[in-house]
C-alpha atoms as a PDB file:
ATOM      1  CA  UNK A   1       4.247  10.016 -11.811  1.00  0.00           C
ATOM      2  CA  UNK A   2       4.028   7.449 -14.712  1.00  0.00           C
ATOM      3  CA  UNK A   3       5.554   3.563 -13.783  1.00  0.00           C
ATOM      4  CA  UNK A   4       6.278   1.309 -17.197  1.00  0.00           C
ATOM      5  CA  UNK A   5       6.727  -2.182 -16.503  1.00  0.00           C
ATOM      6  CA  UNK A   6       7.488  -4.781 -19.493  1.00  0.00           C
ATOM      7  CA  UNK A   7       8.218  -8.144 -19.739  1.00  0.00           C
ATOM      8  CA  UNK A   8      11.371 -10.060 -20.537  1.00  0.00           C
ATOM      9  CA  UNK A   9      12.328 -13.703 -20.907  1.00  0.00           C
ATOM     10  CA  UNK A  10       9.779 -16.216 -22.865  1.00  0.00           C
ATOM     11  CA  UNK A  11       6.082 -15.518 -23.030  1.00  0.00           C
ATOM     12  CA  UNK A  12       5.477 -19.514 -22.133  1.00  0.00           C
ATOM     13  CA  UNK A  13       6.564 -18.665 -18.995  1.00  0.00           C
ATOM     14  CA  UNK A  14       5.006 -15.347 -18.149  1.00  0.00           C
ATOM     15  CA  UNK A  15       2.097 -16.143 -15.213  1.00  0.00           C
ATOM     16  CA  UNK A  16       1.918 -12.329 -13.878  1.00  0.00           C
ATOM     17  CA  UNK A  17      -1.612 -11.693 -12.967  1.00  0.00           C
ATOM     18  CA  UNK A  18      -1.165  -7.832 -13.284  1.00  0.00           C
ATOM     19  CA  UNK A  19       0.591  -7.768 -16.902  1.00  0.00           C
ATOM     20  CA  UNK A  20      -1.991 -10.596 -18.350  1.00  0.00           C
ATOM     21  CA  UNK A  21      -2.170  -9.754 -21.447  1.00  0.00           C
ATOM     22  CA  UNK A  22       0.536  -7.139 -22.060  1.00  0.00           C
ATOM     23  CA  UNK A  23       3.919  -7.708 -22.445  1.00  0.00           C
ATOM     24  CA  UNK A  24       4.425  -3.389 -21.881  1.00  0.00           C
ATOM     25  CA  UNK A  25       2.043  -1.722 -19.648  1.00  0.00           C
ATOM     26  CA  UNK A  26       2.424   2.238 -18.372  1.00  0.00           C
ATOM     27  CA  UNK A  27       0.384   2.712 -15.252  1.00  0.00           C
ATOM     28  CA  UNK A  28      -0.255   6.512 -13.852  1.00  0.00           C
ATOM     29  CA  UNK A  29      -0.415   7.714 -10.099  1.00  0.00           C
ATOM     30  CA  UNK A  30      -4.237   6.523 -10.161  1.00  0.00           C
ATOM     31  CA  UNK A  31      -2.663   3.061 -11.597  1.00  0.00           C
ATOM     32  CA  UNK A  32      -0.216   2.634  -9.032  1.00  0.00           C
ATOM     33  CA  UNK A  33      -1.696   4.036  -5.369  1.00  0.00           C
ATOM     34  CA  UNK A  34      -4.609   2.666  -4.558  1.00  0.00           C
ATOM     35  CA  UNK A  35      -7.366   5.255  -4.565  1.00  0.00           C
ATOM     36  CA  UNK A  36      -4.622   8.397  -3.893  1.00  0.00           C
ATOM     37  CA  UNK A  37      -3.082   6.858  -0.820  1.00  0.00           C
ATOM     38  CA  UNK A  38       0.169   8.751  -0.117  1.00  0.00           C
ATOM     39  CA  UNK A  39       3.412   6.991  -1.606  1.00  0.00           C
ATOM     40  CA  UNK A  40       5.144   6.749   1.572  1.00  0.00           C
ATOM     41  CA  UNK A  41       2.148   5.601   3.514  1.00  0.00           C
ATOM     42  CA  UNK A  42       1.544   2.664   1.077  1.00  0.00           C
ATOM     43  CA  UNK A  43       5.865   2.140   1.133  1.00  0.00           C
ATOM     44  CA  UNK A  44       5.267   2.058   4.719  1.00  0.00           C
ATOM     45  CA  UNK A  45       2.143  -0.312   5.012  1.00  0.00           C
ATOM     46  CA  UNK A  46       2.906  -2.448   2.313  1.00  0.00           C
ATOM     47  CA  UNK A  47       5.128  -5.451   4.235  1.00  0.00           C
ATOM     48  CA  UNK A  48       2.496  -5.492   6.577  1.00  0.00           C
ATOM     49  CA  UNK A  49      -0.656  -5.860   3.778  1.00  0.00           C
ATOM     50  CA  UNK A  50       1.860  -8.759   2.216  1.00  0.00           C
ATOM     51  CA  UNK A  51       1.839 -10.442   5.557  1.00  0.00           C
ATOM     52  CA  UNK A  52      -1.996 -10.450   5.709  1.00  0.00           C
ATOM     53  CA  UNK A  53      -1.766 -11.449   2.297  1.00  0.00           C
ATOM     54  CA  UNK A  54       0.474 -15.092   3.315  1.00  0.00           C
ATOM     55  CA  UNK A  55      -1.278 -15.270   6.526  1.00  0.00           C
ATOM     56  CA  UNK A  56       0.823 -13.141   9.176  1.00  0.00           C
ATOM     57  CA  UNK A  57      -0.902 -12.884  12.536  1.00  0.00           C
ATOM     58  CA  UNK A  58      -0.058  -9.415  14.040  1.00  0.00           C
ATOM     59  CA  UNK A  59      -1.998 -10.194  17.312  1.00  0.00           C
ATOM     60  CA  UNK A  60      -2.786  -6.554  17.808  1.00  0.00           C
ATOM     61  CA  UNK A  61      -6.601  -7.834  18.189  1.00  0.00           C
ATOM     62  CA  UNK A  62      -8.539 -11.334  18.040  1.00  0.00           C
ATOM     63  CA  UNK A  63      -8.582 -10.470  13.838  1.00  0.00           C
ATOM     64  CA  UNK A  64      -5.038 -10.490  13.441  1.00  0.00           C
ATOM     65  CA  UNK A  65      -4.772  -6.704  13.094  1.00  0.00           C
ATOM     66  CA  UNK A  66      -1.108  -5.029  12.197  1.00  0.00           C
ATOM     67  CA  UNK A  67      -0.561  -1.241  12.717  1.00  0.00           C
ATOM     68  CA  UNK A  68       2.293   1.025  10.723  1.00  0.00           C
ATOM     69  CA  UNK A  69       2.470   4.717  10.110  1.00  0.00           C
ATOM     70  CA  UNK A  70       3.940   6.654   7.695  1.00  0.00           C
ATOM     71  CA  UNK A  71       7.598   8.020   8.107  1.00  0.00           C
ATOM     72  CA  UNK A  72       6.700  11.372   9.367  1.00  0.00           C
ATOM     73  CA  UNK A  73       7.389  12.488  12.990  1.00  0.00           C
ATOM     74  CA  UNK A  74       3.638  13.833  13.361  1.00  0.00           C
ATOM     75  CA  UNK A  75       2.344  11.686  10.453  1.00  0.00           C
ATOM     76  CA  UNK A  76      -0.994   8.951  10.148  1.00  0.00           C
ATOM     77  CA  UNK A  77      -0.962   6.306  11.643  1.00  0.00           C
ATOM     78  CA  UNK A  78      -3.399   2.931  10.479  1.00  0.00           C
ATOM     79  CA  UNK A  79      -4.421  -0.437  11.290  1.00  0.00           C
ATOM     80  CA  UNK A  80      -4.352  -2.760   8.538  1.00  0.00           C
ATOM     81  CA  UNK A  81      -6.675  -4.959   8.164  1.00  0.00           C
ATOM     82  CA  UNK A  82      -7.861  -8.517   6.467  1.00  0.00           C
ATOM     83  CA  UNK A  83     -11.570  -9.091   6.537  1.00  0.00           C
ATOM     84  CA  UNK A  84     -13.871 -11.124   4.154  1.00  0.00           C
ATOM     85  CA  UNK A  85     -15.374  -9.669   1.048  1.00  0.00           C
ATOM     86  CA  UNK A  86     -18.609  -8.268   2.239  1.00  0.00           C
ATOM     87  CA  UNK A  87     -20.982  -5.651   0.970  1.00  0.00           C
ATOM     88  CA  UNK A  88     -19.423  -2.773   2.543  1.00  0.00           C
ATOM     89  CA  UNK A  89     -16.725  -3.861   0.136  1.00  0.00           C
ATOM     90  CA  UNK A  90     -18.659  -3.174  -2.968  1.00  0.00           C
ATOM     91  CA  UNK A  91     -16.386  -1.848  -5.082  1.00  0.00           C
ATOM     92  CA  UNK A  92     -16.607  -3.393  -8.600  1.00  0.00           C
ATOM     93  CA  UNK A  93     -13.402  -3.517  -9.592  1.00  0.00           C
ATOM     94  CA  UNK A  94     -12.225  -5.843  -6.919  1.00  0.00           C
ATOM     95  CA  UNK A  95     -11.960  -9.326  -8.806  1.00  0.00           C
ATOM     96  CA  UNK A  96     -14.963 -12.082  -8.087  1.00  0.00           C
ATOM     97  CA  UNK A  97     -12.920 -14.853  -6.855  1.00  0.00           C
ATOM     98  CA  UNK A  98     -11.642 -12.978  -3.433  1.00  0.00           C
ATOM     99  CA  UNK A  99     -13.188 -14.452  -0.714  1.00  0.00           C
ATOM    100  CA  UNK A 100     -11.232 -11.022   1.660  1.00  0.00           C
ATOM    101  CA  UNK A 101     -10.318  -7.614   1.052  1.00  0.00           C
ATOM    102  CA  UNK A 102      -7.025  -6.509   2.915  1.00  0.00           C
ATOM    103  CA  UNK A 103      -6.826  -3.052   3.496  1.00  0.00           C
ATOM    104  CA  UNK A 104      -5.426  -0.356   5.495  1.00  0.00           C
ATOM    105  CA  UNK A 105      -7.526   2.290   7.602  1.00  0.00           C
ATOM    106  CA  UNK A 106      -6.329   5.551   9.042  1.00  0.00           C
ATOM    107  CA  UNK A 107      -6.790   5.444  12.661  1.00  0.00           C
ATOM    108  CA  UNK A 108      -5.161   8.972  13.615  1.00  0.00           C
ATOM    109  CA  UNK A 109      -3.790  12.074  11.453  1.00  0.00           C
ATOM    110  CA  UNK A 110      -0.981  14.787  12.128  1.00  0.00           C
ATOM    111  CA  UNK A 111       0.487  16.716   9.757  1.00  0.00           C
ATOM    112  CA  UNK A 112      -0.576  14.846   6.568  1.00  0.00           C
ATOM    113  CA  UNK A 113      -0.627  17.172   3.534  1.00  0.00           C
ATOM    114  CA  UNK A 114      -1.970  13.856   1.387  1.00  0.00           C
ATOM    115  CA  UNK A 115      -5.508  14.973   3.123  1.00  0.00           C
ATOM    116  CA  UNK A 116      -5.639  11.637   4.282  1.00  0.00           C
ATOM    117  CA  UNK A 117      -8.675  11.590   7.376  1.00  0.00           C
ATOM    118  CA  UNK A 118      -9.083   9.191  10.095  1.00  0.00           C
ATOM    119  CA  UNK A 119     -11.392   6.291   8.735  1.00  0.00           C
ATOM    120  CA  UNK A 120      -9.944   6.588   5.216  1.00  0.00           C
ATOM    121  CA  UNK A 121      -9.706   2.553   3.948  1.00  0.00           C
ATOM    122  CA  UNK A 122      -6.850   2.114   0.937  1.00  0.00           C
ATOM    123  CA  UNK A 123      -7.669  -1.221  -0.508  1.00  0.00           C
ATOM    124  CA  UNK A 124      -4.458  -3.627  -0.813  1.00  0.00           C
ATOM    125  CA  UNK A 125      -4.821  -4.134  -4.413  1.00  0.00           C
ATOM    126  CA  UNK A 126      -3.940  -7.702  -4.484  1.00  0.00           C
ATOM    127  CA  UNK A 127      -7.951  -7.841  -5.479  1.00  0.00           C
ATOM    128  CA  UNK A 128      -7.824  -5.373  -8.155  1.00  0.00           C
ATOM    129  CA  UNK A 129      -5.464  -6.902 -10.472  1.00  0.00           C
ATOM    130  CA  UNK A 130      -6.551  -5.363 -13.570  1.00  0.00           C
ATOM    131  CA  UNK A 131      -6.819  -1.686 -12.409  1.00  0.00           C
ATOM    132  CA  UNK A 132      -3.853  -1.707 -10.223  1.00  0.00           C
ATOM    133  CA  UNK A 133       0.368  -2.239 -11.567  1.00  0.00           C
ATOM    134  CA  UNK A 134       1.486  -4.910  -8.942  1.00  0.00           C
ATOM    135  CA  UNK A 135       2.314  -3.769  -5.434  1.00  0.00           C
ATOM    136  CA  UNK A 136       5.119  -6.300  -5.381  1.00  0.00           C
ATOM    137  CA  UNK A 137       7.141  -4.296  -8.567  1.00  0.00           C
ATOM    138  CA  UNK A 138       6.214  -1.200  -7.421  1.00  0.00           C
ATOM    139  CA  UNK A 139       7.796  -1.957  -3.925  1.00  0.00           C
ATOM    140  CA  UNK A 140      10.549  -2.948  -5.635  1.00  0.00           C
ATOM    141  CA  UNK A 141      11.120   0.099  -7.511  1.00  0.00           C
ATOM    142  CA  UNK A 142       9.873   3.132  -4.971  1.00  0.00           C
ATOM    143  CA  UNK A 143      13.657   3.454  -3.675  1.00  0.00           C
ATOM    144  CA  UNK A 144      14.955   4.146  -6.659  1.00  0.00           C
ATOM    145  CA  UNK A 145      11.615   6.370  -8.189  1.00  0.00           C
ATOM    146  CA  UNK A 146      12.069   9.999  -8.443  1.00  0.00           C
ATOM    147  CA  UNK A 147       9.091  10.484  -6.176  1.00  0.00           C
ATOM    148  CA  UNK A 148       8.514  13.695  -4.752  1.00  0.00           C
ATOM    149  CA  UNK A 149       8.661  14.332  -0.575  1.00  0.00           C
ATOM    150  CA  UNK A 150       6.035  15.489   1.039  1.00  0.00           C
ATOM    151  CA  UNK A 151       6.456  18.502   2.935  1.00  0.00           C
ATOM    152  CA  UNK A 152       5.809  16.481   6.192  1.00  0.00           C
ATOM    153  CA  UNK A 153       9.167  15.192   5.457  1.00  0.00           C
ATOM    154  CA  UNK A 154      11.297  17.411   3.544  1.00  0.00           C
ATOM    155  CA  UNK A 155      14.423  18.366   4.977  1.00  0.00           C
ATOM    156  CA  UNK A 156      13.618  15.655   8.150  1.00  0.00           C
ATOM    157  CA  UNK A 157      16.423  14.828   9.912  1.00  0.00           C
ATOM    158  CA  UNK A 158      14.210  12.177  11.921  1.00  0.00           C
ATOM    159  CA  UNK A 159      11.545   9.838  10.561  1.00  0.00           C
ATOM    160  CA  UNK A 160       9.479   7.357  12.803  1.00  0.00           C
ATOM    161  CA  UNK A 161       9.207   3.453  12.946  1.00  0.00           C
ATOM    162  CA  UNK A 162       6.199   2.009  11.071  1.00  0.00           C
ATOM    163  CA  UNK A 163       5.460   0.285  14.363  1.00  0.00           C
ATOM    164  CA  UNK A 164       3.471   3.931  15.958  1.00  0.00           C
ATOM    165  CA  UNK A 165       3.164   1.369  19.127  1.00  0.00           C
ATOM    166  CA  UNK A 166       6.903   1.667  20.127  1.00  0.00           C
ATOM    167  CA  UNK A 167       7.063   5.442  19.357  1.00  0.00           C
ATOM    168  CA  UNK A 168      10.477   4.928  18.200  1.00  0.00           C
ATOM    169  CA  UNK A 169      12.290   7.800  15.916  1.00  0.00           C
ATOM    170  CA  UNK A 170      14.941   7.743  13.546  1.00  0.00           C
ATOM    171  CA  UNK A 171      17.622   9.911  13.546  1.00  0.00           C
ATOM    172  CA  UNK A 172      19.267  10.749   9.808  1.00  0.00           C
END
């Protein structure tokens, strides 16, 4: 899947982090989901790591801890997380100036043909603004992308609630 974003409107008032200093970018899956986390698992998680991001509170534990899963019936299901930037974050292309790394972990796995395992961390890439399109576009656009389903969900008739705590399904 290939993404194109390009500017419009007058450069004086371009601030985008993520475009800085294009005015036409084309990112590729590896561009857009953050190291191969599945497209409907990041659609799912991604109000959640924008919370963190303004500081939401989930109170699912003393750190302010959300949880979502991904739309299928038997799917993952994940905490997400805000923590400070420590070593175990090492990765160098997370930008210097974070002070935290938001980020969502895997905490159980059904049918997930992504291969995704419990423990698997997907870094928000809020902090990886130069490897990364913005989260914020691509959000806007994944309705309307010609992104393929998963066969954990094609031909569903039911999909769950993000929130895996209320066990609540969908029917279509």
């Amino acid at each position: 899947m290939k993404m194109k974003i390009k500017r419009s409107g007058n450069p004086k008032d371009w601030s985008c982090p993520y475009m800085e200093p294009h005015t036409e970018r084309t990112y590729r899956d590896q561009e857009i989901y953050p190291d191969g986390i599945c497209p409907w698992l990041y659609y799912s998680t991604y109000p959640y790591m924008l919370g963190l991001l303004y500081g939401a509170d989930f109170r699912y534990n003393e750190e302010g801890d959300g949880w979502a899963c991904c739309p299928a019936i038997d799917g993952c299901e994940t905490f997400i997380r805000k923590r400070p930037k420590t070593e175990e974050f090492n990765d160098p292309r997370i930008d210097k100036k974070h002070s935290f790394i938001i980020y969502v972990e895997v905490s159980k796995v059904g049918n997930c043909p992504a291969g995704h395992k419990v423990g698997d961390r997907f870094i928000f890439p809020t902090c990886m603004q130069n490897h990364f399109a913005c989260p914020a576009g691509w959000y806007n656009a994944f309705p309307f992308m010609d992104a393929p389903q998963p066969s954990c969900l094609k031909d569903a008739s039911s999909v769950r609630c993000p929130d895996w705590k209320q066990n609540v399904t969908i029917n279509i």
